[in-house]
Protein backbone atom coordinates (compact mmCIF):
# COMPACT_ATOMS: atom_id res chain seq x y z
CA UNK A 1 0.00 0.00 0.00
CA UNK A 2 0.96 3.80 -0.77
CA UNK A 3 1.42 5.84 1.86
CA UNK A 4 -1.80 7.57 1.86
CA UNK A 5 -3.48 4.57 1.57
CA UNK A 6 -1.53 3.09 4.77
CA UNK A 7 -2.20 6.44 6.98
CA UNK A 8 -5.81 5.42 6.54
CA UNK A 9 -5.61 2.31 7.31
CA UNK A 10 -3.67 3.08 10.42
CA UNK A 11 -6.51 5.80 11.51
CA UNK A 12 -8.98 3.50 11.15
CA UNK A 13 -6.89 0.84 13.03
CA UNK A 14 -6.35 3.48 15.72
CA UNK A 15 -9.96 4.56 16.08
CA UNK A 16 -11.57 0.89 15.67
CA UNK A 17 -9.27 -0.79 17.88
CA UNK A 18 -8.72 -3.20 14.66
CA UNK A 19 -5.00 -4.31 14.56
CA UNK A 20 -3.55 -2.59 11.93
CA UNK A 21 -2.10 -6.18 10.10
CA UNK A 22 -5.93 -7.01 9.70
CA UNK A 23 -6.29 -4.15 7.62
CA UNK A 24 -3.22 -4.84 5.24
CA UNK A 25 -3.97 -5.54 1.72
CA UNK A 26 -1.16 -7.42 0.25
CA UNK A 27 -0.07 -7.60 -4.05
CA UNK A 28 -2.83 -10.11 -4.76
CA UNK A 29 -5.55 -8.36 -2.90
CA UNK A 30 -4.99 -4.93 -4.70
CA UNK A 31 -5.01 -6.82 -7.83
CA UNK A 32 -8.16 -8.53 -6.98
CA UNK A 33 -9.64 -5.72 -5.64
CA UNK A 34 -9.02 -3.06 -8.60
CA UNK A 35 -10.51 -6.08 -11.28
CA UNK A 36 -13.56 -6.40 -9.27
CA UNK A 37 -13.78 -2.21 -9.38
CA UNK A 38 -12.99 -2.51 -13.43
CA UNK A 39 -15.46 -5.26 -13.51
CA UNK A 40 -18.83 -3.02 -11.24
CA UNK A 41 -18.18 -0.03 -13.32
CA UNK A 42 -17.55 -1.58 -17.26
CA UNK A 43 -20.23 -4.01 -17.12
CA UNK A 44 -22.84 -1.40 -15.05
CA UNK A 45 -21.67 1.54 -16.76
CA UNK A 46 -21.68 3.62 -13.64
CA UNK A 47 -18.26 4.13 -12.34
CA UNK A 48 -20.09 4.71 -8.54
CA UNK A 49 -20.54 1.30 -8.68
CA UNK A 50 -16.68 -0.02 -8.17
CA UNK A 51 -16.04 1.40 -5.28
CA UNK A 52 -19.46 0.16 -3.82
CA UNK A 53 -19.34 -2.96 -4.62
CA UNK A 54 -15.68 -3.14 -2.90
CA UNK A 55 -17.54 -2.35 0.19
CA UNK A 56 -19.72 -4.62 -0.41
CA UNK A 57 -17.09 -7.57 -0.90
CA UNK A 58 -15.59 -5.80 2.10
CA UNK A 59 -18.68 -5.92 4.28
CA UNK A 60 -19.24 -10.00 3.05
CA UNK A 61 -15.28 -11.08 4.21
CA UNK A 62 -16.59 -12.28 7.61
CA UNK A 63 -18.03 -15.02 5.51
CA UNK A 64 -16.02 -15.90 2.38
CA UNK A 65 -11.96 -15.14 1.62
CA UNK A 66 -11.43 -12.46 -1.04
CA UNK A 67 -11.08 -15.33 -3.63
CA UNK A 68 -14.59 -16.63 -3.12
CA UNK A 69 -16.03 -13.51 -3.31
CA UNK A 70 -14.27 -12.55 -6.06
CA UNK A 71 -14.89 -15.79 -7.92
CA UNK A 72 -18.83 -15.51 -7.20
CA UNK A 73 -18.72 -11.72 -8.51
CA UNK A 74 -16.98 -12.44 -11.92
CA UNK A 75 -19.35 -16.00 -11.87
CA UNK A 76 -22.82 -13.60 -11.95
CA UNK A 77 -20.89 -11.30 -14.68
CA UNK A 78 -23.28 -11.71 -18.08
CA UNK A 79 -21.15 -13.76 -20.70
C-alpha cells in the first residue's frame, strides 16, 4: 500500500481498535480488488458502482476469503 493509503488504514486501526495487520492488503488483494472495481463499473456503466461494490465484498469477508467472493462476482458477470 501507498502511503496515503496506509495512513488510513492506520486511523482506522487506531480509532476501531482493529490491529492494523488485519487491515493490510497485500499484491494479490490490490489486484483482486481493482478487477472487481474494473469489472462493477464496465459491465454497469456507472463508475459509482466499483467502489461500492468493494464495500460490499468488504462488508461480506466475515463469511467468504477475497477469492470466493471474487470468484462468485466475476461468476454472476453476463457472458
Amino acid at each position: 500500500m501507498d502511503a496515503w493509503l496506509s495512513g488510513r488504514r492506520d486511523a482506522l486501526a487506531r480509532e476501531t481498535g482493529i490491529a492494523p495487520n488485519e487491515l493490510d492488503l497485500n499484491a494479490q488483494a490490490i489486484r483482486t480488488l481493482l478487477d472487481l472495481a474494473r469489472i462493477a463499473a464496465h459491465e454497469s456503466g456507472q463508475r459509482m458502482n466499483a467502489p461500492l461494490l468493494c464495500y460490499l465484498i468488504g462488508r461480506a469477508q466475515g463469511s467468504a476469503d477475497l477469492d470466493t467472493l471474487a470468484e462468485i462476482v466475476r461468476a454472476t458477470q453476463p457472458v
